[in-house]
Protein backbone atom coordinates (compact mmCIF):
# COMPACT_ATOMS: atom_id res chain seq x y z
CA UNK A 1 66.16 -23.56 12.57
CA UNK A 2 67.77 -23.19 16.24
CA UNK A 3 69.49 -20.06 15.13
CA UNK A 4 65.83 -18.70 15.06
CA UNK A 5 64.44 -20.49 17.84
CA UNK A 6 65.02 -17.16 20.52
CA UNK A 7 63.90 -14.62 18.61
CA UNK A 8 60.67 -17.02 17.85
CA UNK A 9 60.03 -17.18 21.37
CA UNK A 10 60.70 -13.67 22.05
CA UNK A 11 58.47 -13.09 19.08
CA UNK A 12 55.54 -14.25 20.54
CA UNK A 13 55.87 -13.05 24.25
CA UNK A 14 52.88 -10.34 25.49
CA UNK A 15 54.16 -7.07 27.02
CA UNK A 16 52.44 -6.42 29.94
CA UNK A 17 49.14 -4.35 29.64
CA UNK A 18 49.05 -0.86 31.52
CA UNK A 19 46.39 -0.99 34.64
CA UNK A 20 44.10 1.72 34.48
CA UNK A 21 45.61 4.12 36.75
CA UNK A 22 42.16 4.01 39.10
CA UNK A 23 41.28 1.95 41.65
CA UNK A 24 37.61 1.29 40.57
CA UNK A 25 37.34 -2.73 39.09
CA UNK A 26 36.89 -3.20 35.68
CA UNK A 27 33.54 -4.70 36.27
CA UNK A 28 31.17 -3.98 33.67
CA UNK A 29 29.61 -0.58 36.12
CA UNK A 30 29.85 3.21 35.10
CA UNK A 31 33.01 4.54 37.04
CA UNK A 32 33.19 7.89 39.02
CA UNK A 33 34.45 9.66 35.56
CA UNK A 34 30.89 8.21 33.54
CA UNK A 35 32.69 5.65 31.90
CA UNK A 36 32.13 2.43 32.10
CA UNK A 37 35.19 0.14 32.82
CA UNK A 38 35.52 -3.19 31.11
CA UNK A 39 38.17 -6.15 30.73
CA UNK A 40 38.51 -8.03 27.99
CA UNK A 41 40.42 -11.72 27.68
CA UNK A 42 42.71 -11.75 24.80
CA UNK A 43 45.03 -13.80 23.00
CA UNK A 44 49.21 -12.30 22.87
CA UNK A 45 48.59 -12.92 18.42
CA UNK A 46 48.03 -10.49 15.48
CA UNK A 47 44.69 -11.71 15.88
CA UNK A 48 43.36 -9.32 18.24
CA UNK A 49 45.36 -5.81 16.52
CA UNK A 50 41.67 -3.97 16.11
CA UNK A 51 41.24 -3.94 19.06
CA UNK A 52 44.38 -2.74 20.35
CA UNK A 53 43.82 0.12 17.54
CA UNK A 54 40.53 0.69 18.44
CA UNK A 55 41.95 1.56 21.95
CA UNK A 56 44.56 3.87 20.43
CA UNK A 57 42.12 5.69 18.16
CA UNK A 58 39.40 6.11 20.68
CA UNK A 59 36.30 3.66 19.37
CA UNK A 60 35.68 2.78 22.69
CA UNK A 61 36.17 5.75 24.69
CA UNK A 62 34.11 7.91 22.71
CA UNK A 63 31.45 5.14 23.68
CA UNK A 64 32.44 5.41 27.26
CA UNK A 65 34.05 2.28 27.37
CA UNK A 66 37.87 2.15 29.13
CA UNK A 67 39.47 -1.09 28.22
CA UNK A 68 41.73 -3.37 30.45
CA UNK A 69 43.23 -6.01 27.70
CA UNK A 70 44.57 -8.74 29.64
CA UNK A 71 46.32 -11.56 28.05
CA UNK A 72 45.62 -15.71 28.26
CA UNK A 73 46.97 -18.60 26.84
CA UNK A 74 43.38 -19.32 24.58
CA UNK A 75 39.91 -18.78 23.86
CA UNK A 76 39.52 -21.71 26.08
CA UNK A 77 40.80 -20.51 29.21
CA UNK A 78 39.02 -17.01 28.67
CA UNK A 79 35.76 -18.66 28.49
CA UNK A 80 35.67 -19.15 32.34
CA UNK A 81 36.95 -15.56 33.02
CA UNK A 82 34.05 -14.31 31.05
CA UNK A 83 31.56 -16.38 32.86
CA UNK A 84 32.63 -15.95 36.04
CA UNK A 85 32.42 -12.11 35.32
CA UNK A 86 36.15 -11.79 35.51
CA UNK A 87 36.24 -10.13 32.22
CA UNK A 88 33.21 -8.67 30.35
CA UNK A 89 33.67 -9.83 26.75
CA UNK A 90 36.62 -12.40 25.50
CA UNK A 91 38.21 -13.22 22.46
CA UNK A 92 38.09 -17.18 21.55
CA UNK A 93 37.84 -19.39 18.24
CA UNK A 94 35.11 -20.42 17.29
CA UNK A 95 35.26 -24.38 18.13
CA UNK A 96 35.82 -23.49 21.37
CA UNK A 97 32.48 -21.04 21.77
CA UNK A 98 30.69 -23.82 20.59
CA UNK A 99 31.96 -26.40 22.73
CA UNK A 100 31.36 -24.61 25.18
CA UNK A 101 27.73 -24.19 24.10
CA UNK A 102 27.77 -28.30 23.76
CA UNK A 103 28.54 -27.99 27.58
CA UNK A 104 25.57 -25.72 28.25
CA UNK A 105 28.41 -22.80 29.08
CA UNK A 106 25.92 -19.45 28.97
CA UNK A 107 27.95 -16.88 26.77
CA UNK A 108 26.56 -15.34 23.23
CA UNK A 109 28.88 -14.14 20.35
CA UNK A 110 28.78 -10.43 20.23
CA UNK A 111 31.05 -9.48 17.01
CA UNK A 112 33.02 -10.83 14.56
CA UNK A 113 36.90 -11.28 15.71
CA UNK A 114 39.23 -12.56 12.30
CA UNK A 115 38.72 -14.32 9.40
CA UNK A 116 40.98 -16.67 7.33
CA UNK A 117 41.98 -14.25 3.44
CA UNK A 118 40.54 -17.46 2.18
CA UNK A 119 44.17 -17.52 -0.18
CA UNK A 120 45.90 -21.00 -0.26
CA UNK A 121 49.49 -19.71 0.29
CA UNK A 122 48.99 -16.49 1.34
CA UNK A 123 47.02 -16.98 4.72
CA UNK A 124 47.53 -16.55 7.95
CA UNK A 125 47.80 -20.13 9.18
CA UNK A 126 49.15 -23.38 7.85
CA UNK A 127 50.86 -26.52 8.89
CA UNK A 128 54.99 -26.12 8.31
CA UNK A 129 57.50 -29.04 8.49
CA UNK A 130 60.93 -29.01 8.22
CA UNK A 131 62.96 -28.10 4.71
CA UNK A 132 64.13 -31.83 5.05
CA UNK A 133 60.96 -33.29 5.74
CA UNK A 134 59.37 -35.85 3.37
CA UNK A 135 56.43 -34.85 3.86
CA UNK A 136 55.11 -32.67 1.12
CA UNK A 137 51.43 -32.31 1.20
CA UNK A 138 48.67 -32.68 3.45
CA UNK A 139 48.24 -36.07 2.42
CA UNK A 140 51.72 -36.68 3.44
CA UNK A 141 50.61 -36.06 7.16
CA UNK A 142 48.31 -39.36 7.63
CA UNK A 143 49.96 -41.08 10.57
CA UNK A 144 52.23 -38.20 11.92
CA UNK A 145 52.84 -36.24 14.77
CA UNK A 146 51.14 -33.36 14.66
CA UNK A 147 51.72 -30.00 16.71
CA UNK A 148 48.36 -28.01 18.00
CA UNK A 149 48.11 -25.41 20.52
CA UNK A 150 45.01 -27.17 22.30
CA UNK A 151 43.77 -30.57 21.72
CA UNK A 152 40.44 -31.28 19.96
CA UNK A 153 39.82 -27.89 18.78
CA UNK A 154 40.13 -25.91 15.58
CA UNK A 155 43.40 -26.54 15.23
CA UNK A 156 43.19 -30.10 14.61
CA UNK A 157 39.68 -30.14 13.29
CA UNK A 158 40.62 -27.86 10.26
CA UNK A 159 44.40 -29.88 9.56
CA UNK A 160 42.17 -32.86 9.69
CA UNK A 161 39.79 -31.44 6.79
CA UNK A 162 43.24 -30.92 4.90
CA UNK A 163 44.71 -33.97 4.96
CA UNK A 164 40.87 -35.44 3.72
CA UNK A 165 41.02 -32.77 0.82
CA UNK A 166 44.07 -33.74 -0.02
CA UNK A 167 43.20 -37.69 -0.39
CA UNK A 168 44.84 -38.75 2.86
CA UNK A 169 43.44 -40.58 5.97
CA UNK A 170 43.29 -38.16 8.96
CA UNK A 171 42.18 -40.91 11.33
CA UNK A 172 46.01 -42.21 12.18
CA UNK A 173 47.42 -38.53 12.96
CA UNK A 174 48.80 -38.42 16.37
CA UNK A 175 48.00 -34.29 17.65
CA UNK A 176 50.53 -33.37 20.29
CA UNK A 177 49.40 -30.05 21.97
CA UNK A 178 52.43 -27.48 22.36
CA UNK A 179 52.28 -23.71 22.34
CA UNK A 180 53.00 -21.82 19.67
CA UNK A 181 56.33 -20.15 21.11
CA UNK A 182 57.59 -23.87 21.69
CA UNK A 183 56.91 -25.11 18.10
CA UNK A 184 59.73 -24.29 16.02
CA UNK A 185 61.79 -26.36 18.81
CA UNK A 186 59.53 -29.26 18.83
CA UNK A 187 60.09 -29.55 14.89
CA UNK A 188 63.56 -29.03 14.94
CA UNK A 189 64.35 -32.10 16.82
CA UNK A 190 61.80 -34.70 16.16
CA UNK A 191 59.01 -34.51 18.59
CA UNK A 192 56.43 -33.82 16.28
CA UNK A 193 56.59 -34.31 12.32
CA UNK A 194 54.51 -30.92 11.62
CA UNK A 195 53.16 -28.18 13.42
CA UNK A 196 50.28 -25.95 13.08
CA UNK A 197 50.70 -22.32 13.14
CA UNK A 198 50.11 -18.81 12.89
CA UNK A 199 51.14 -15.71 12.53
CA UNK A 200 54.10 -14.12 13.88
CA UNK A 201 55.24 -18.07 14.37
CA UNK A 202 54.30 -19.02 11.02
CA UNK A 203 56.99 -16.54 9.15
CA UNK A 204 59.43 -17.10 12.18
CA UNK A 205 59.32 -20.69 10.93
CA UNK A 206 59.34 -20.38 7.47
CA UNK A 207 62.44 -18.02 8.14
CA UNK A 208 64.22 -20.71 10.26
CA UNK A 209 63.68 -23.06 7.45
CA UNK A 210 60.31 -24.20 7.91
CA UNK A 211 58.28 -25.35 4.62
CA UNK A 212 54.26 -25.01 4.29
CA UNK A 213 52.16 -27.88 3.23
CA UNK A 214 48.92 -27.19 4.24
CA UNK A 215 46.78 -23.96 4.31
CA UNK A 216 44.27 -25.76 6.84
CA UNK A 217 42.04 -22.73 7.29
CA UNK A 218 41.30 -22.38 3.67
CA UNK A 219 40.69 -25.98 3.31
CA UNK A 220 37.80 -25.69 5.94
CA UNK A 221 35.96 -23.14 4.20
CA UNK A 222 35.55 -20.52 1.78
CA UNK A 223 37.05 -17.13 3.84
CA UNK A 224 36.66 -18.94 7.17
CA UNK A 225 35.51 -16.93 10.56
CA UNK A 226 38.29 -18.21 12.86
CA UNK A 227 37.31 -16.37 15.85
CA UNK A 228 34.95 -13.99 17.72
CA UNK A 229 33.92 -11.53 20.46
CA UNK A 230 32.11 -12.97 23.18
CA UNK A 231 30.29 -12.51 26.37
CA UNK A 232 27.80 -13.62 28.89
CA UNK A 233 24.20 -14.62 28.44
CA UNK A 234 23.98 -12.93 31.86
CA UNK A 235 25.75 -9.76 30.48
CA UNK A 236 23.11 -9.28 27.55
CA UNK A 237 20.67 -9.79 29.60
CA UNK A 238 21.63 -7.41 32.53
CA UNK A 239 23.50 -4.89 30.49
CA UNK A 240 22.21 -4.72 26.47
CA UNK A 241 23.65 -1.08 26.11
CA UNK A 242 27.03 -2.05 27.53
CA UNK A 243 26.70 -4.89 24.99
CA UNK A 244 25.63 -2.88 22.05
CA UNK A 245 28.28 0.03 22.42
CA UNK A 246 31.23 -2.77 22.78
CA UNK A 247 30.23 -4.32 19.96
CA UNK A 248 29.92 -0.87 17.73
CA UNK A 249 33.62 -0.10 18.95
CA UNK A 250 34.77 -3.47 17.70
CA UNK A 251 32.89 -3.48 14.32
CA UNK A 252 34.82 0.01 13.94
CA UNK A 253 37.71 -1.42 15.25
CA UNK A 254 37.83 -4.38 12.64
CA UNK A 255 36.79 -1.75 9.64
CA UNK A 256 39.49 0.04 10.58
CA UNK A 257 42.21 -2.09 10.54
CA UNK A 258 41.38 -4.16 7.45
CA UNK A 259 41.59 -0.61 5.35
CA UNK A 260 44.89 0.24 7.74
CA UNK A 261 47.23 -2.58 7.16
CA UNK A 262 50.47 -0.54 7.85
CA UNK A 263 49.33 0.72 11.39
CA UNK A 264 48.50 -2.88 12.12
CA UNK A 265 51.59 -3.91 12.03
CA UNK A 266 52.50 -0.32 13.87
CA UNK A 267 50.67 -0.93 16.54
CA UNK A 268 51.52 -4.72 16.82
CA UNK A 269 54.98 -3.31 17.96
CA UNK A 270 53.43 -1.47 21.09
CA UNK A 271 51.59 -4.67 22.56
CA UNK A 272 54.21 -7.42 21.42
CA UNK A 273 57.70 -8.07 21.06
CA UNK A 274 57.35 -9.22 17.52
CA UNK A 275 60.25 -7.99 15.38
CA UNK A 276 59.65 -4.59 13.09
CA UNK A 277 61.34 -7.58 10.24
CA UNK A 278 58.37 -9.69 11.21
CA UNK A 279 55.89 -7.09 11.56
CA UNK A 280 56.79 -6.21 7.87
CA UNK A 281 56.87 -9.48 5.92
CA UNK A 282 54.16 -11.63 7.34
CA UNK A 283 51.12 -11.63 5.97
CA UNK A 284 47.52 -10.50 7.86
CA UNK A 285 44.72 -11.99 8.21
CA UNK A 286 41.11 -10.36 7.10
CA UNK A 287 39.04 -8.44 9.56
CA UNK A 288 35.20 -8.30 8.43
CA UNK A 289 32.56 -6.69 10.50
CA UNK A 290 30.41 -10.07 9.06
CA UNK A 291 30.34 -13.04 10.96
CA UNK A 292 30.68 -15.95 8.36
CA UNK A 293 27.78 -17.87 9.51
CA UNK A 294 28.09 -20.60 6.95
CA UNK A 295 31.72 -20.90 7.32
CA UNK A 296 30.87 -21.39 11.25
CA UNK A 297 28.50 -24.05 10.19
CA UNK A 298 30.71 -26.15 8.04
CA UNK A 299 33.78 -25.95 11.06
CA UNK A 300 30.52 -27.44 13.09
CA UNK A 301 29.72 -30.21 10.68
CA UNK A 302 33.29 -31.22 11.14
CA UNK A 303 33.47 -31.59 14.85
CA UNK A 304 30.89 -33.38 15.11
CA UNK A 305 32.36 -35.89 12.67
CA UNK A 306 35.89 -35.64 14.10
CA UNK A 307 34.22 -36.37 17.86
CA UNK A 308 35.18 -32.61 19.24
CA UNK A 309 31.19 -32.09 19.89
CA UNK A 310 29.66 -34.54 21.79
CA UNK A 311 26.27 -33.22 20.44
CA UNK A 312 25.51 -30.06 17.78
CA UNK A 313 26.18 -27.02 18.87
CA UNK A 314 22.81 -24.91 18.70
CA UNK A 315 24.38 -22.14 16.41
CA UNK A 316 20.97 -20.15 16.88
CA UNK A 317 21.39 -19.95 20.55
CA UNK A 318 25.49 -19.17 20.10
CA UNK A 319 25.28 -16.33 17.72
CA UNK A 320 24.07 -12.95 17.14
């Protein structure tokens, strides 16, 4: 696998994101020009391509929306930007929206973000160990070391759920939290016994050697909502329209890249430094314009039996 382990992290690395070429802040206000500026929090994964090709193909400046994408670790560092009013609308999983609603954190779920395909071996996530490794299911990871990309969050909630399907005992798995660039390197000498992933980093693994043995996101739920668009309670409240247009652009967005696999992976090339190889083989996740409430509600049930939620997340309150 160490033969792999530079392109992986070179895989996974964010360009940087053009400014906007004016000096007005992207603060939510009509500009000078009529348009109205606004920055969005993303994650550097295939996750967030729609929106990227919305940009491209004009769904949000034909609703007078001009887009500053600016990249974070995770949804739960752009959580705080979006509060705070640094950017308008974010892009976060879906555990972390609602513990951050547990927390009394005042945001609201404007559009749907990604789903899981809902196919065991063909989805977009899954927990890889080494070719070696004796582990061979998820029942085979009770008592391990397990690699997340943030503690007590989806990540571990839905391996958890896995391992339970699978007739194992979650309760002894040790979760280590490493980012996803760092994982292939973590496996490959010892410090964790698996590692949760996802696209590009799941078929850089499996390329370096790296075996499946647990689809986690199918396990969770039937064609799982994995993440969202989000924004302020303040925002909604102050600016509906902005609100409304944003999330028309992103439904259009989604729409239009779940019927337009091929430029997905184009224009996956223009905002990472994912290989065209890797662009090619690995396989996409689904982008409905349908938030999977029930889906959202089972990944609930299980934090709050895994100890993520310290109370229920009030799902009403959270989502459109």
């Amino acid at each position: 696998m160490r033969r792999s382990l530079a392109g992986l992290a070179a895989a996974t690395v964010l360009l940087a994101v053009a400014a906007c070429g004016s000096e007005e802040p992207a603060d939510g206000t009509p500009s000078s020009t009529g348009t109205t500026k606004v920055a969005v929090g993303v994650i550097p994964i295939v996750d967030v391509a729609p929106i990227y090709l919305g940009k491209d193909k004009g769904f949000f400046s034909k609703r007078g929306i001009e887009l500053t994408l600016t990249p974070a670790q995770g949804g739960a560092a752009i959580v705080p930007g979006v509060v705070s009013g640094q950017f308008q609308f974010g892009f976060s999983n879906v555990t972390s929206l609602m513990i951050a609603q547990t927390k009394a954190v005042p945001i609201k779920v404007v559009a749907n973000g990604v789903a899981s395909t809902g196919k065991s071996g063909a989805d977009f996530g899954a927990v890889v160990v080494k070719g070696d490794s004796p582990i061979q299911s998820a029942k085979d990871l009770a008592g391990r070391k397990v690699a997340v990309n943030t503690l007590k969050n989806i990540g571990d909630t839905t391996v958890r759920e896995s391992v339970r399907k699978a007739g194992g005992d979650p309760a002894g798995i040790q979760f280590v939290e490493i980012g996803f660039p760092q994982m292939a390197a973590a496996l490959d000498n010892g410090q964790v016994d698996a590692a949760w992933v996802v696209e590009p980093t799941l078929s850089a693994t499996k390329a370096a050697g790296a075996r499946p043995v647990a689809w986690n996101f199918v396990d969770a739920a039937p064609d799982l909502t994995v993440a969202v668009y989000f924004t302020s309670t303040k925002l909604t409240q102050e600016n509906p329209e902005l609100v409304r247009r944003f999330a028309e652009a992103i439904n259009e967005s989604l729409q239009y890249a779940d019927t337009h696999p091929d430029e997905v992976r184009a224009v996956l090339g223009s905002y990472t430094q994912i290989s065209e190889e890797l662009r090619t083989s690995m396989t996409l996740p689904k982008w409905p314009t349908q938030i999977n409430k029930t889906s959202i509600e089972a990944l609930a049930r299980l934090g709050q039996s895994d100890g993520v939620f310290t109370t229920a997340p009030d799902l009403s309150a959270l989502l459109p």
